[in-house]
C-alpha atoms as a PDB file:
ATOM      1  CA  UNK A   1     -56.762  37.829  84.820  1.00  0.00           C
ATOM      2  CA  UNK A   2     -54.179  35.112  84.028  1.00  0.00           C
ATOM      3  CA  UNK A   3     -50.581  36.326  83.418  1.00  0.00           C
ATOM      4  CA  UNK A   4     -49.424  33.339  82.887  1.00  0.00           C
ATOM      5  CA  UNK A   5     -49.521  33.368  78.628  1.00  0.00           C
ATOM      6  CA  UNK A   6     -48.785  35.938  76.574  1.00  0.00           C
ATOM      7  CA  UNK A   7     -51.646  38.990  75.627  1.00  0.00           C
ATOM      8  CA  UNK A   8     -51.640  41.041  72.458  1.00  0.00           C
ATOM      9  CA  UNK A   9     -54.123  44.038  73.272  1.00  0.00           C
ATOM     10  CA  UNK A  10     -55.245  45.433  69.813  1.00  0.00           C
ATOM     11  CA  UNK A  11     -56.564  49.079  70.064  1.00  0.00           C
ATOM     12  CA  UNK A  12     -58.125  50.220  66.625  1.00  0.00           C
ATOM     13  CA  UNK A  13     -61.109  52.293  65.764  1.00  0.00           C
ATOM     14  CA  UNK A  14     -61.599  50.213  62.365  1.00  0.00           C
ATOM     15  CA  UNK A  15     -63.119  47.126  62.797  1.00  0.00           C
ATOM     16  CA  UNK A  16     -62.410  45.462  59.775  1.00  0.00           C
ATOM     17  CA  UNK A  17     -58.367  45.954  61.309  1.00  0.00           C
ATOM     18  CA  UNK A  18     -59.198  44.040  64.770  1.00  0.00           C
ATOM     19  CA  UNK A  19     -60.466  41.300  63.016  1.00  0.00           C
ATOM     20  CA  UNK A  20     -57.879  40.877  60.794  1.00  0.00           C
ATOM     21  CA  UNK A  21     -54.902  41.504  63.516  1.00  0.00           C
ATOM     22  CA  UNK A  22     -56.687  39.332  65.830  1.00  0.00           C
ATOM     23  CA  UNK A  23     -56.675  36.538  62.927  1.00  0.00           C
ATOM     24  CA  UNK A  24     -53.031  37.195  62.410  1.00  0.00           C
ATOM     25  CA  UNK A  25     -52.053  37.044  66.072  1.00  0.00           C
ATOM     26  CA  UNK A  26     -54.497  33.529  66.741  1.00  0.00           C
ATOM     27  CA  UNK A  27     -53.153  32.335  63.900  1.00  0.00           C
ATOM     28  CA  UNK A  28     -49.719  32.003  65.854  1.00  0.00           C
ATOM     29  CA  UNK A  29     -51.801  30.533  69.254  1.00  0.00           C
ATOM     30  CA  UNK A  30     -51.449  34.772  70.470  1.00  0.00           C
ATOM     31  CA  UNK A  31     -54.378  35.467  72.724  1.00  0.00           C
ATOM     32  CA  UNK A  32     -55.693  38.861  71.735  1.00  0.00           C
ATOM     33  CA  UNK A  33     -58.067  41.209  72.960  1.00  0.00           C
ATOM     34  CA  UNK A  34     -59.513  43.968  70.622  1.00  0.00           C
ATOM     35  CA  UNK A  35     -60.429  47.646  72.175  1.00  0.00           C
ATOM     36  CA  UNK A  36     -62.451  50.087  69.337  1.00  0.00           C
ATOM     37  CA  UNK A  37     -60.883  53.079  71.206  1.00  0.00           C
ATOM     38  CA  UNK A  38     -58.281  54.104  73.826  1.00  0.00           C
ATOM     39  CA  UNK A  39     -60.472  55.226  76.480  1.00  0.00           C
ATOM     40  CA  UNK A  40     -62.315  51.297  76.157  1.00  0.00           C
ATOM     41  CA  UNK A  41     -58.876  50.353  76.846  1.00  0.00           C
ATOM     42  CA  UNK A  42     -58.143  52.598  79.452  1.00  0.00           C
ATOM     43  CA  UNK A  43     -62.032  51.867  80.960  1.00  0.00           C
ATOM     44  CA  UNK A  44     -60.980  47.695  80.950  1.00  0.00           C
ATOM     45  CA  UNK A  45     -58.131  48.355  83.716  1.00  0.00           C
ATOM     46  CA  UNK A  46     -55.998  46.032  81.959  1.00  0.00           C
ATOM     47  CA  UNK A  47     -53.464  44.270  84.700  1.00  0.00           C
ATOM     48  CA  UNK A  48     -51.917  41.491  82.380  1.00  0.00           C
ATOM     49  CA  UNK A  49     -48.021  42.001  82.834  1.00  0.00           C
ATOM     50  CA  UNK A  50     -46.896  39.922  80.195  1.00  0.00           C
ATOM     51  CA  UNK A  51     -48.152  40.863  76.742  1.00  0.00           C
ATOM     52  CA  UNK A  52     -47.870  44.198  74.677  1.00  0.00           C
ATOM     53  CA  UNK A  53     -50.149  46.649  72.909  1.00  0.00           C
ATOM     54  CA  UNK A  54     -50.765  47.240  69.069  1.00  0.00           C
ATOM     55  CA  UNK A  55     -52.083  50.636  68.799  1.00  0.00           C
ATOM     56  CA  UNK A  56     -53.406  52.968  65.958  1.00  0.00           C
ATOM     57  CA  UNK A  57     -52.216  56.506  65.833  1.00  0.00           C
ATOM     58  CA  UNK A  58     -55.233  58.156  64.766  1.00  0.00           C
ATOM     59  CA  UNK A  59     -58.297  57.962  66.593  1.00  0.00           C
ATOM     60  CA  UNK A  60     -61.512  59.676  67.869  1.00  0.00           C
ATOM     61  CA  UNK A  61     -61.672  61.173  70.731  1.00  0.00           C
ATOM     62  CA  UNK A  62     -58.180  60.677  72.199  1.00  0.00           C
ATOM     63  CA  UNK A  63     -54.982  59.707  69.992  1.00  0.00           C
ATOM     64  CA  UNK A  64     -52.753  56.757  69.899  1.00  0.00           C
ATOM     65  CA  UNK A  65     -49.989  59.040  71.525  1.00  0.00           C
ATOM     66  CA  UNK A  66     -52.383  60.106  74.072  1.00  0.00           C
ATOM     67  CA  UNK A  67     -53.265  56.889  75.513  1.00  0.00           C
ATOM     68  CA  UNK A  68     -49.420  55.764  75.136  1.00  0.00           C
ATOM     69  CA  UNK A  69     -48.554  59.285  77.291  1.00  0.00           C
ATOM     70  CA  UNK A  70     -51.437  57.838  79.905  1.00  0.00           C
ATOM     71  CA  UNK A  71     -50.215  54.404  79.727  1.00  0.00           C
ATOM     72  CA  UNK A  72     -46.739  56.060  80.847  1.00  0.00           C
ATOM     73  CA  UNK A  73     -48.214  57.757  83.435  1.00  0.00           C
ATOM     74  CA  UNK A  74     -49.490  55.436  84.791  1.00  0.00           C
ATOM     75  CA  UNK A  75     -46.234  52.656  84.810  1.00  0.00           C
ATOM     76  CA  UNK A  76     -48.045  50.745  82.756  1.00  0.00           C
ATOM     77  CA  UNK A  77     -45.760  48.011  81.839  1.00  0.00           C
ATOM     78  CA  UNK A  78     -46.615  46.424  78.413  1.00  0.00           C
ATOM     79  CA  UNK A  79     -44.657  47.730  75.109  1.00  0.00           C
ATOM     80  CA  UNK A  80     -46.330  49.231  72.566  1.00  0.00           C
ATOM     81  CA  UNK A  81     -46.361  48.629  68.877  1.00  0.00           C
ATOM     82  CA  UNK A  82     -47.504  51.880  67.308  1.00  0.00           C
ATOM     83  CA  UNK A  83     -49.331  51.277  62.920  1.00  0.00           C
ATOM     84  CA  UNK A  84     -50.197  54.076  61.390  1.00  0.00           C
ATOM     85  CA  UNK A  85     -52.033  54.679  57.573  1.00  0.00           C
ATOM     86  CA  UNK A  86     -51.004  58.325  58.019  1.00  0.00           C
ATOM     87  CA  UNK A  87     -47.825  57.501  60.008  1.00  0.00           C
ATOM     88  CA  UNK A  88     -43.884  59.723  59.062  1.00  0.00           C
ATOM     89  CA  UNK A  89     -40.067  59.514  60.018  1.00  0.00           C
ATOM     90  CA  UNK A  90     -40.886  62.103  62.197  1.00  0.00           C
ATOM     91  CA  UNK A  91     -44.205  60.515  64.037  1.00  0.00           C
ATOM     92  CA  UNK A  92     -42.213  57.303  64.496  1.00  0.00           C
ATOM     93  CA  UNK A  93     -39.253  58.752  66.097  1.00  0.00           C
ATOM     94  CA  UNK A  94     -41.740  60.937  68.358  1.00  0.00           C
ATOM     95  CA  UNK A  95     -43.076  57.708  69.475  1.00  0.00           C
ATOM     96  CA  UNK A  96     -39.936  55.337  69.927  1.00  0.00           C
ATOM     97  CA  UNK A  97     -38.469  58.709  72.081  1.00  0.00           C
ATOM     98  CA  UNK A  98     -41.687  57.564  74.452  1.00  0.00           C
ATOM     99  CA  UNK A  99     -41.068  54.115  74.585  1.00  0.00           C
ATOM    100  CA  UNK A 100     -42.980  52.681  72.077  1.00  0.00           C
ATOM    101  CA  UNK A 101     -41.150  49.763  70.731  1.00  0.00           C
ATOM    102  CA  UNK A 102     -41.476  49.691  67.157  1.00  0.00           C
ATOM    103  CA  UNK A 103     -44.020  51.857  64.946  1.00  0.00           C
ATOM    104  CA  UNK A 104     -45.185  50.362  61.552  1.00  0.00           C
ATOM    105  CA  UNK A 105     -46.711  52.088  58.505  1.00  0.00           C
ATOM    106  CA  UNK A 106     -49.618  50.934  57.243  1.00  0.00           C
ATOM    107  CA  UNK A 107     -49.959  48.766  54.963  1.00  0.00           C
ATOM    108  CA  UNK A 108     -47.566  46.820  56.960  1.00  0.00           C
ATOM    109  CA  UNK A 109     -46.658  42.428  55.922  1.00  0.00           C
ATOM    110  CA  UNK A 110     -47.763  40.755  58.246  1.00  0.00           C
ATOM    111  CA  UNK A 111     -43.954  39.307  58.965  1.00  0.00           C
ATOM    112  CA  UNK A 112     -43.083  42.641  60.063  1.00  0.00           C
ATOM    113  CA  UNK A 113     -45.869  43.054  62.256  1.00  0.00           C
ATOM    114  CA  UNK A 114     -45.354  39.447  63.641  1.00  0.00           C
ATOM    115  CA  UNK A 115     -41.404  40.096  64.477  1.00  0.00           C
ATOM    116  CA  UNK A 116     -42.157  43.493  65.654  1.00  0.00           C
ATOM    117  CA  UNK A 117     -44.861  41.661  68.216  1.00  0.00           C
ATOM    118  CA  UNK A 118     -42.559  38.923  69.113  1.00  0.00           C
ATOM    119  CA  UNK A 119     -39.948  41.190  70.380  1.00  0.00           C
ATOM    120  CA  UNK A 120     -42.414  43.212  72.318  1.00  0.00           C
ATOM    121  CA  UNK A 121     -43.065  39.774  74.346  1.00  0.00           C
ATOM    122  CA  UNK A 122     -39.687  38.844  74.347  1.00  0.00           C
ATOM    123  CA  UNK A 123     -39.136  42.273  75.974  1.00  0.00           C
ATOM    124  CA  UNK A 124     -42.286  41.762  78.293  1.00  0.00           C
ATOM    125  CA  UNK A 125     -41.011  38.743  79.670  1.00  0.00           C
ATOM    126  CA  UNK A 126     -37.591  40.275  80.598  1.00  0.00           C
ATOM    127  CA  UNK A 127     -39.376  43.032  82.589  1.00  0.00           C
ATOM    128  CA  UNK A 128     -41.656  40.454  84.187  1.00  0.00           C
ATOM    129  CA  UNK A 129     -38.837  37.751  85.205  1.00  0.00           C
ATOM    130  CA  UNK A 130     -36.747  41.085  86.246  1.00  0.00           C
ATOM    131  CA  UNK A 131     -39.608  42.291  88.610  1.00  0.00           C
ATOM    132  CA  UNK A 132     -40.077  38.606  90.013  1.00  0.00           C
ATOM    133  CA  UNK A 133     -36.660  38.550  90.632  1.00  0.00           C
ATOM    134  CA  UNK A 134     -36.045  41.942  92.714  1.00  0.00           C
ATOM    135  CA  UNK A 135     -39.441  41.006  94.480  1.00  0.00           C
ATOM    136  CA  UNK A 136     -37.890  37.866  95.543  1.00  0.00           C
ATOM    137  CA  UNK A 137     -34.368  40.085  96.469  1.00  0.00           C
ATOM    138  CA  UNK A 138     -36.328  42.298  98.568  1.00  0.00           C
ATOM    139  CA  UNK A 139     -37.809  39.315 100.388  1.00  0.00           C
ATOM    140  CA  UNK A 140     -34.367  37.746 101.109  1.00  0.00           C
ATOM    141  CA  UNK A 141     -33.040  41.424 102.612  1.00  0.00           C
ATOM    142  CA  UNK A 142     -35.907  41.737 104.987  1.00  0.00           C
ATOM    143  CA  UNK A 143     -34.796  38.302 106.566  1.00  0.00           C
ATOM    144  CA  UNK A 144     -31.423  39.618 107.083  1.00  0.00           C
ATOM    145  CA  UNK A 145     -30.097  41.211 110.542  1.00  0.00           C
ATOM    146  CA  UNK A 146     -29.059  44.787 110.497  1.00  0.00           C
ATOM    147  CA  UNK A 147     -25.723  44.016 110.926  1.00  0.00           C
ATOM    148  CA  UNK A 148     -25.672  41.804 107.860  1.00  0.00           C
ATOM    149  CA  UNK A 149     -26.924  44.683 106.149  1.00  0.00           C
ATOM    150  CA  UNK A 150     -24.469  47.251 106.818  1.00  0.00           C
ATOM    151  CA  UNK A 151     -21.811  43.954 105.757  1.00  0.00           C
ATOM    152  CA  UNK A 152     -24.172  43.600 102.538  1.00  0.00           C
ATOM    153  CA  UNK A 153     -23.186  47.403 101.851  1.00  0.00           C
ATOM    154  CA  UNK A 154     -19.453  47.428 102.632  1.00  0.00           C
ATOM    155  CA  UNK A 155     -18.857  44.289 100.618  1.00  0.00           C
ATOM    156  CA  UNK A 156     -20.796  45.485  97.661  1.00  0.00           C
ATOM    157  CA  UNK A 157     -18.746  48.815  98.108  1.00  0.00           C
ATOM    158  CA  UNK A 158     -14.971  46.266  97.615  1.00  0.00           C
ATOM    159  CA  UNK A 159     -14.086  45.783 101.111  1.00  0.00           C
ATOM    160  CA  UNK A 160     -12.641  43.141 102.438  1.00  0.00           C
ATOM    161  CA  UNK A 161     -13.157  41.674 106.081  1.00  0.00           C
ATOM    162  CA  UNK A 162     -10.418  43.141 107.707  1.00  0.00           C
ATOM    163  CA  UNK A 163     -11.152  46.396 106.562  1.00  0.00           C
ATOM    164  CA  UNK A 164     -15.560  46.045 107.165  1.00  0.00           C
ATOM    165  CA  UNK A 165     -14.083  44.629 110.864  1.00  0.00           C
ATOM    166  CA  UNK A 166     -11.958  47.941 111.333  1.00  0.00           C
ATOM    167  CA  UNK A 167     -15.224  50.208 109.922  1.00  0.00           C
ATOM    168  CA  UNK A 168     -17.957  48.560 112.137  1.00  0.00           C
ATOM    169  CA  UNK A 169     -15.556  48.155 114.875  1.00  0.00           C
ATOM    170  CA  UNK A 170     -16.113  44.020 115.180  1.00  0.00           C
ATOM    171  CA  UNK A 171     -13.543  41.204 114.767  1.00  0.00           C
ATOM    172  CA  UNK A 172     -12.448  40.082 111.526  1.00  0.00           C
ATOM    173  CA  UNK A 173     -13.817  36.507 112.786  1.00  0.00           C
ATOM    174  CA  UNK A 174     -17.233  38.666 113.211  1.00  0.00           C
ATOM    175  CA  UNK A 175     -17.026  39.412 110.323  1.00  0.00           C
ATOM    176  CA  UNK A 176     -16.527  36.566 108.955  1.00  0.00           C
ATOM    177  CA  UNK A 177     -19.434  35.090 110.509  1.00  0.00           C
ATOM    178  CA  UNK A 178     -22.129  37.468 109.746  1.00  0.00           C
ATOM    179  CA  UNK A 179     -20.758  37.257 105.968  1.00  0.00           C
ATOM    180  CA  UNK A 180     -21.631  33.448 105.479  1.00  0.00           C
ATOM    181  CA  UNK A 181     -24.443  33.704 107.372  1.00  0.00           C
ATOM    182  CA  UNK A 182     -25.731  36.702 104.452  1.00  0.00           C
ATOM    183  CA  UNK A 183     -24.563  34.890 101.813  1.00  0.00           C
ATOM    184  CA  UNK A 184     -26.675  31.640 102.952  1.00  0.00           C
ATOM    185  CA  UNK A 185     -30.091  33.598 103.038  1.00  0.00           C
ATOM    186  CA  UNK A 186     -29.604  35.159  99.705  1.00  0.00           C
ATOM    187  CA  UNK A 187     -27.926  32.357  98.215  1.00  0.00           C
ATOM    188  CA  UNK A 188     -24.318  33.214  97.257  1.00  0.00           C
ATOM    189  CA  UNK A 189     -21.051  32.058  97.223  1.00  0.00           C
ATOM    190  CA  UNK A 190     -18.963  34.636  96.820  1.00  0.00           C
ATOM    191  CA  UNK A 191     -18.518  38.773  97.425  1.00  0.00           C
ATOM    192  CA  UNK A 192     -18.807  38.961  93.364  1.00  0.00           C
ATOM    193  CA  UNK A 193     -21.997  36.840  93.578  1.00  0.00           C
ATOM    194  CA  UNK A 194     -22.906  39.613  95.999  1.00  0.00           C
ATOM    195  CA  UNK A 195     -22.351  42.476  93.771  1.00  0.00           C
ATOM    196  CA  UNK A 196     -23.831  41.014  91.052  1.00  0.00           C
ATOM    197  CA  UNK A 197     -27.224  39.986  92.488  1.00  0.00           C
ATOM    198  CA  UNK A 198     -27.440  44.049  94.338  1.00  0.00           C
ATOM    199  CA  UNK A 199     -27.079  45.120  91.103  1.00  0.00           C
ATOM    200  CA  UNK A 200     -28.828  43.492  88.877  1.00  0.00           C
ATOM    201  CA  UNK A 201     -32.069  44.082  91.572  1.00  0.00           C
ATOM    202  CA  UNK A 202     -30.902  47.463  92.107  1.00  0.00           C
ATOM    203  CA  UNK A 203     -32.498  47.398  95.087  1.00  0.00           C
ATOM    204  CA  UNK A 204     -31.376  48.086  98.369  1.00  0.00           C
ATOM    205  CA  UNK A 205     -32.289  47.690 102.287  1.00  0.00           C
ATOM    206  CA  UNK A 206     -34.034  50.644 103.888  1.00  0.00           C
ATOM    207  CA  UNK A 207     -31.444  50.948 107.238  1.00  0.00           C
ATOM    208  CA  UNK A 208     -28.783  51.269 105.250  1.00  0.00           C
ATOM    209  CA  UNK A 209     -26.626  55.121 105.441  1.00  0.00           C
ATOM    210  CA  UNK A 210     -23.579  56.718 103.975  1.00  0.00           C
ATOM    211  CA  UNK A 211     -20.519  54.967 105.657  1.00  0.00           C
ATOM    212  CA  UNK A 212     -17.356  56.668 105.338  1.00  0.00           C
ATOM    213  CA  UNK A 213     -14.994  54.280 104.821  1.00  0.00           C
ATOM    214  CA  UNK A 214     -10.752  54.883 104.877  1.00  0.00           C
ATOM    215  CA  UNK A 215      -8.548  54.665 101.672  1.00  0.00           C
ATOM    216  CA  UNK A 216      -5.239  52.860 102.007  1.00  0.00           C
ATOM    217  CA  UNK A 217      -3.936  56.901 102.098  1.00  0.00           C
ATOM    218  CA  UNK A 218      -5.502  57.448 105.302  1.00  0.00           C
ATOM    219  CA  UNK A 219      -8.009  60.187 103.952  1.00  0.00           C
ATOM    220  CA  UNK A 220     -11.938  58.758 104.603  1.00  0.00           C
ATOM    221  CA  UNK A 221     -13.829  58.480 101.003  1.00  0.00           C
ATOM    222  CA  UNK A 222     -17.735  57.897 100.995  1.00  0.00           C
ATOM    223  CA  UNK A 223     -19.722  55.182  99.884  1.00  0.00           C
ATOM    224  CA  UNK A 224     -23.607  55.657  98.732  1.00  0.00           C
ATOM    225  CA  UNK A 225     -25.740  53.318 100.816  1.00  0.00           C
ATOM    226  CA  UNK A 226     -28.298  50.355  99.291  1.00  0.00           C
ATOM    227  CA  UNK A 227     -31.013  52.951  99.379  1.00  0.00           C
ATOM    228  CA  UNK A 228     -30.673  56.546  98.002  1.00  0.00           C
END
């Protein structure tokens, strides 16, 4: 299946709703597909990363909050719009504690429903171009050396050559070397470039350990590693 446009998955027992959600969504060039239950949904081993789900709260056989605890379960990784006839305060903050993104009474305007579903994509595609983006971070770290690595770490954890070159026992000038050469593969300019791009991946290489590094007091302080 094609991720490459948006996907509103519609999961209602009634039909008369999927047709009119699905006009409502095509009517703003949304592709939508229409389940008439949450196991059909669960049975179609959706895989489209960039869309979200409209789902009803009260259905046969297994409830909207049932499938939405299985969709958790499982990591799956499309928000969910929760609209409900029957819907309450309380039933809508039981779902948004879940990780449902909005939940709408029924009988909803349509504007609500359409804002509600725009921000569920707008929220998709952040999660998407985040994943991309630590996929492609991982990549880069695998093409570094070990020894860039355990530089990655120290100058992620604020030190400064002189001090990494008195940690891993190497020449400043080492140092210095094996820095540029990092900052190359993954594309930096800077130490702060550094930082940022670790942590907005929040990723980490897998050699990396706890380093005990010294304080300007001469007592040793220690620094997590990349990867807990």
């Amino acid at each position: 299946m094609s991720c490459s446009a948006p996907r509103v998955f519609v999961i209602d027992d009634e039909q008369s709703v999927r047709e009119s959600l699905k006009w409502l969504f095509n009517s703003i060039s949304l592709q939508v597909e229409t389940y008439d239950s949450a196991q059909a949904f669960l049975d179609a081993g959706v895989t489209h990363s960039y869309g979200c789900v409209v789902l009803d709260v009260r259905m046969q056989h297994m409830s909207g909050f049932q499938l939405q605890a299985a969709l958790c379960d499982s990591n799956f990784p499309l928000p969910v719009i929760f609209l409900s006839a029957y819907g309450d305060a309380q039933m809508g903050a039981h779902a948004i504690k879940k990780g449902a993104i909005d939940f709408l009474q029924k009988p909803y305007r349509n504007q609500d429903l359409v804002d509600a579903v725009n921000s569920a994509l707008l929220l998709s595609r952040e999660r998407l171009e985040a994943q991309n983006q630590k996929q492609k971070y991982e990549g880069w770290l695998e093409n570094l050396s070990l020894r860039e690595k355990e530089i990655l770490e120290l100058v992620v954890a604020g030190q400064s050559s002189k001090e990494i070159a008195r940690v891993l026992t190497i020449s400043p000038k080492t140092v210095e070397a094996h820095r540029a050469r990092l900052m190359s593969k993954l594309g930096t300019k800077s130490a702060k470039d550094l930082v940022h791009l670790t942590m907005l991946n929040n990723t980490h290489c897998r050699e990396c350990r706890w380093f005990s590094l010294p304080t300007t007091g001469g007592t040793r302080r220690s620094v997590p590693p990349l990867h807990a």
